[in-house]
Protein backbone atom coordinates (compact mmCIF):
# COMPACT_ATOMS: atom_id res chain seq x y z
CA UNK A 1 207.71 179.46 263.50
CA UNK A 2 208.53 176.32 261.69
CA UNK A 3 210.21 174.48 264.89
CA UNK A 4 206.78 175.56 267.06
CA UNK A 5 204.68 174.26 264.43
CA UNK A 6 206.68 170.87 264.24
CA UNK A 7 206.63 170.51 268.23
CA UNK A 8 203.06 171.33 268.01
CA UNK A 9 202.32 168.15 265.39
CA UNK A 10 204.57 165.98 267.17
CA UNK A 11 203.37 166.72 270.41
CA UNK A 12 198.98 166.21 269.35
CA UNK A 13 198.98 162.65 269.10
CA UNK A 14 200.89 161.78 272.38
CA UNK A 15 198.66 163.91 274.46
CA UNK A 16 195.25 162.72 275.61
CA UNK A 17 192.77 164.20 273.96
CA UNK A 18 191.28 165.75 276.58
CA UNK A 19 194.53 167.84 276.78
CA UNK A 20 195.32 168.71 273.73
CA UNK A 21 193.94 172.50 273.86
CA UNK A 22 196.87 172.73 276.27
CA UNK A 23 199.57 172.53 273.88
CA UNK A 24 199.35 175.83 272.02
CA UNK A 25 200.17 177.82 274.71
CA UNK A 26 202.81 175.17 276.43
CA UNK A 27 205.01 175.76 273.04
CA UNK A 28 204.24 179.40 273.41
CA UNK A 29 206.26 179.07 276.56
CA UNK A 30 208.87 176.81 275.12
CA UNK A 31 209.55 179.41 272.07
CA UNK A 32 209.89 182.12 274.65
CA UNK A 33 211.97 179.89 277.01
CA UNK A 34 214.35 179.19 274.00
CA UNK A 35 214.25 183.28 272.75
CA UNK A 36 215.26 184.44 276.47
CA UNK A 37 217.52 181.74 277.02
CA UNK A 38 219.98 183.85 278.21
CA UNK A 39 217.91 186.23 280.04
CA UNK A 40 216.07 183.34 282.00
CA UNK A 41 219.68 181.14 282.78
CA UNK A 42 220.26 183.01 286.27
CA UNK A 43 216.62 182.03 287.32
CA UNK A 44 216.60 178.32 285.69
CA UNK A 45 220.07 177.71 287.33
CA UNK A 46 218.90 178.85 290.82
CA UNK A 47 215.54 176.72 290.85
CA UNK A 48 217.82 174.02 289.91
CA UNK A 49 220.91 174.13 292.04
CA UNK A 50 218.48 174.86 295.05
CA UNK A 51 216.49 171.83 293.94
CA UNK A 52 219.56 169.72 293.98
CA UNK A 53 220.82 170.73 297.13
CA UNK A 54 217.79 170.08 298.89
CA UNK A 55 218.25 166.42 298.33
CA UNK A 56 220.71 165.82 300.67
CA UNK A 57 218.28 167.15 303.63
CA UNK A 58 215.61 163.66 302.63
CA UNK A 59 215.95 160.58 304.58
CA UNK A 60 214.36 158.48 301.37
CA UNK A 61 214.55 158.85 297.96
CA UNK A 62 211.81 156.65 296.29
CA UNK A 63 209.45 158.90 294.70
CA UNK A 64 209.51 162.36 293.46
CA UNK A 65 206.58 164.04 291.95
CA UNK A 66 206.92 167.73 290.45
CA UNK A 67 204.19 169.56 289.75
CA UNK A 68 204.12 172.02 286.88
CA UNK A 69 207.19 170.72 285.19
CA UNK A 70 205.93 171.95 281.91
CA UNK A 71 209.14 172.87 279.34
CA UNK A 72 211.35 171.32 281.72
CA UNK A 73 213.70 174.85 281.62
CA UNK A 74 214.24 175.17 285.56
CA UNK A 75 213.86 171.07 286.54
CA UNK A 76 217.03 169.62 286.77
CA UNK A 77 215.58 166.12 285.45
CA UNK A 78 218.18 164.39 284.59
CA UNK A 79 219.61 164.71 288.43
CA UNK A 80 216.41 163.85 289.77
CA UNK A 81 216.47 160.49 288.00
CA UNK A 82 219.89 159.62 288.52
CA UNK A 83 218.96 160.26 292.80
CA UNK A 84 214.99 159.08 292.78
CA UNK A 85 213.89 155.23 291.80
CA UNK A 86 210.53 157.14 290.50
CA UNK A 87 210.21 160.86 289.50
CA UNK A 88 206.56 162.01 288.50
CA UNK A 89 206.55 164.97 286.16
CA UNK A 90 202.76 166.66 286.38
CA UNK A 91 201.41 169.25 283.53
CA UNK A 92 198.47 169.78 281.14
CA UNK A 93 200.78 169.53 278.62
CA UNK A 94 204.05 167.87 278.11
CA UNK A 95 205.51 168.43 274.58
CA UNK A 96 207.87 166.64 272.77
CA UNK A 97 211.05 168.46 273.39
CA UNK A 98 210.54 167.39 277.06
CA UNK A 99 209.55 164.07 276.41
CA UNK A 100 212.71 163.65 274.24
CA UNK A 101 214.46 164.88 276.86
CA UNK A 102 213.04 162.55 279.22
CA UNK A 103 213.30 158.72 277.23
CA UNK A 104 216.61 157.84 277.92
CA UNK A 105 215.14 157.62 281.40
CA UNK A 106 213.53 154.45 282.46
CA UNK A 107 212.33 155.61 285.88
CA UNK A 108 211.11 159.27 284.37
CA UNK A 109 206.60 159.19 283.74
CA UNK A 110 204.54 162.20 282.25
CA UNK A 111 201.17 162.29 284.01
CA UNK A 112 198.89 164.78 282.01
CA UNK A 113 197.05 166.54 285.10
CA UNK A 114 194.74 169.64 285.61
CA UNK A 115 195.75 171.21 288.58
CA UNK A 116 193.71 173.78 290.00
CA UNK A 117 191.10 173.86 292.40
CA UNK A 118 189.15 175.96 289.67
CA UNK A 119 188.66 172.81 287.39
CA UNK A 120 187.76 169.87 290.19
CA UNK A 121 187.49 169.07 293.56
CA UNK A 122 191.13 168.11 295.53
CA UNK A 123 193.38 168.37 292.32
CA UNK A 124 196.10 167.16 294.64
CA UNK A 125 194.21 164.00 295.81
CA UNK A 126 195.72 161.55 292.93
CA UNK A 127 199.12 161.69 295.28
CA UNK A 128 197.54 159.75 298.21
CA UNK A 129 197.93 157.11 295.72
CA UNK A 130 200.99 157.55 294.99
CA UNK A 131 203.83 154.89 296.12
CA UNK A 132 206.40 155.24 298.20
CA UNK A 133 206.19 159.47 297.84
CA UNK A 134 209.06 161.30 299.42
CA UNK A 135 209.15 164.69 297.57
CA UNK A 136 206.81 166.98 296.38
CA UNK A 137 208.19 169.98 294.07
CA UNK A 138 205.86 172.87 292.91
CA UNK A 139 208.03 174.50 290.20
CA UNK A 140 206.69 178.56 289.15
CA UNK A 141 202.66 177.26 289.59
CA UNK A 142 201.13 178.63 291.63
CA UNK A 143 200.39 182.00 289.27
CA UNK A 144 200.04 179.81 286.71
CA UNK A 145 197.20 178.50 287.85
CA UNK A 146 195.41 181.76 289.75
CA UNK A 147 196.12 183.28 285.75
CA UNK A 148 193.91 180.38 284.50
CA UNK A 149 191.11 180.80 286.89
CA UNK A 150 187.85 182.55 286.25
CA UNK A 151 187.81 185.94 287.14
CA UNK A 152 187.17 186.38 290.81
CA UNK A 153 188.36 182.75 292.19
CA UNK A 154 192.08 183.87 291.60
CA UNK A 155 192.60 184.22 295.17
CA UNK A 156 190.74 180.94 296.17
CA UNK A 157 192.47 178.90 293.77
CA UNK A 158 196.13 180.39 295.28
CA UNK A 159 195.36 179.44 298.66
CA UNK A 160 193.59 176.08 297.40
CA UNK A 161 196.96 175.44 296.12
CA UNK A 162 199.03 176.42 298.49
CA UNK A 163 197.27 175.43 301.54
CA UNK A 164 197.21 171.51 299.88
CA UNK A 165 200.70 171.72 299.71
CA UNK A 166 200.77 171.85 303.18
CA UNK A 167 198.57 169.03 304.11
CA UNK A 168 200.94 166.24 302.20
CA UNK A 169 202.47 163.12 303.93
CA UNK A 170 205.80 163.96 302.91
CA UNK A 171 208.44 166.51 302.02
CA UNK A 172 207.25 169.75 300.30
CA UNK A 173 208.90 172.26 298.42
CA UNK A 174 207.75 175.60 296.69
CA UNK A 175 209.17 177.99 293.95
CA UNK A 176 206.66 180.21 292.79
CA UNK A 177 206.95 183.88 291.75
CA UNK A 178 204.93 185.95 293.74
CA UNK A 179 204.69 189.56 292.04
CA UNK A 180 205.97 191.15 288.97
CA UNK A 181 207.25 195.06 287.99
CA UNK A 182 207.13 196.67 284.48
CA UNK A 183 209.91 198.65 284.11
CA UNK A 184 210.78 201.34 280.99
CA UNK A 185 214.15 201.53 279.37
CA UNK A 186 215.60 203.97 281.68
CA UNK A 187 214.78 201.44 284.77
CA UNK A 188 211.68 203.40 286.10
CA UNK A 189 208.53 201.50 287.69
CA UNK A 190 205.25 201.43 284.96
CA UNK A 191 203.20 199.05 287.09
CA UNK A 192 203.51 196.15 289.48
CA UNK A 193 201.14 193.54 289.96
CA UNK A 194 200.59 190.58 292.46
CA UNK A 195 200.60 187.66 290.89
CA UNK A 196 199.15 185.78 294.47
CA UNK A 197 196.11 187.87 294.71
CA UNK A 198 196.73 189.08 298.08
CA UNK A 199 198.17 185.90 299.57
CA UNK A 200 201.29 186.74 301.80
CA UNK A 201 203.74 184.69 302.09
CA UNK A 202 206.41 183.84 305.28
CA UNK A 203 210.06 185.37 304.46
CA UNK A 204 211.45 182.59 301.64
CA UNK A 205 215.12 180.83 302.22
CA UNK A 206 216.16 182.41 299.14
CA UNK A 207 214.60 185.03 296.87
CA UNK A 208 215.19 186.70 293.23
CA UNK A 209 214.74 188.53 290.19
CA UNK A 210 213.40 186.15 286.90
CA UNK A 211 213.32 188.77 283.83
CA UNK A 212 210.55 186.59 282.16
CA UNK A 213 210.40 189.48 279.27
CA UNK A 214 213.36 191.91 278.20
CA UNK A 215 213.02 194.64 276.34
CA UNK A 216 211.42 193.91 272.55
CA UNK A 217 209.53 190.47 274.13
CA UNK A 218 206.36 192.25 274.49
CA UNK A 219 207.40 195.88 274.34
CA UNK A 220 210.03 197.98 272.92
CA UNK A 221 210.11 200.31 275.61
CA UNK A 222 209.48 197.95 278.64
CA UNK A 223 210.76 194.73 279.97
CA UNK A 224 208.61 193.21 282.79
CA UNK A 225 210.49 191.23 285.97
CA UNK A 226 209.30 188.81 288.42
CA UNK A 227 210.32 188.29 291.70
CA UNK A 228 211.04 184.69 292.83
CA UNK A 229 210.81 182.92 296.19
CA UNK A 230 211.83 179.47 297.09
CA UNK A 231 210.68 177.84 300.38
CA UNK A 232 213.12 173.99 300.54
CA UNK A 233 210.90 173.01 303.53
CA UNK A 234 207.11 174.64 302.49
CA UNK A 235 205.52 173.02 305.60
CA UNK A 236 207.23 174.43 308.01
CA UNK A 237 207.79 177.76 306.59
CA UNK A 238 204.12 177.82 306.34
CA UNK A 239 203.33 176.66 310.21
């Protein structure tokens, strides 16, 4: 409790103010990211080794922008600055642990963004602006941001997301978990639930399991397990 509430102070005053109610639940996610650190590595090192192998398939590397790069547990950072003049990382909140993780990098910026279609009009529009953009990475936020919309525009602010992903100038790729199961101790099935609201997805390149909560996170008898699906080239997968 002591480390949260230090990353908490340190992280108020570098975040815009209008941001700032953000942070609460972004070292939520850190303190459970560093708890299951075990239990999350086969997920973070997936994301991240199919993240770096896509690279080779770009003709440029100028610009990378990652949306939803929030803790920074499954963006392999460091590789996408050593590859990238520019990389972009985009979140309501960006705490200090990633920012220290970030400062040794010159070419590395935090943009504080809200991203869902819920909150404003074209929250993707701020990348036509953007210079020399080769990559776009959505990184695990699509649920994210249906779980933060007002009840009833879940499914509108999925496909807002999605379907603006699709309609960039450039390179596109997705990682997003798409449902979840709650299973008991002995492995049977309490409840699954659709984290996309109905949206169906084309078959993924690659797809797993993320155990986001292991037995004792939230429950003593349950642990609850997400599936995973990761689409290099979104764009076309989507056509």
């Amino acid at each position: 409790m002591l480390a949260e509430t230090l990353i908490y102070a340190t992280s108020y005053l570098a975040t815009p103010e209008p941001f700032r109610p953000h942070i609460y639940e972004a070292v939520g996610l850190w303190a459970r990211g560093r708890r299951q650190a075990q239990a999350w590595l086969p997920h973070t090192r997936k994301t991240a080794g199919h993240i770096e192998r896509m690279i080779a398939k770009l003709p440029q590397r100028r610009t990378v922008v990652v949306l939803g790069s929030g803790p920074l547990f499954d963006v392999p950072v460091e590789f996408l600055a050593r590859h990238f003049e520019r990389v972009v990382l985009v979140d309501r909140a960006h705490i200090a642990p990633a920012r220290r993780r970030t400062r040794v990098h010159a070419n590395i910026r935090h943009d504080w963004r809200d991203l869902s279609a819920a909150t404003m009009a074209n929250p993707l529009g701020f990348l036509a602006g953007m210079p020399e953009l080769d990559w776009v990475i959505s990184i695990n936020l699509v649920s994210q941001l249906a779980a933060g919309a007002p009840f009833g525009s879940e499914r509108k602010v999925v496909d807002a997301h999605l379907d603006d992903l699709t309609r960039l100038p450039c390179a596109v790729s997705l990682v997003t978990d798409v449902s979840y199961r709650t299973l008991d101790r002995g492995g049977g099935e309490r409840e699954q639930f659709d984290l996309l609201y109905g949206r169906r997805l084309p078959q993924p390149e690659r797809s797993w399991e993320w155990e986001v909560a292991p037995l004792g996170e939230e429950s003593r008898a349950t642990r609850r397990v997400h599936k995973v699906a990761f689409y290099p080239d979104w764009k076309q997968a989507a056509a």
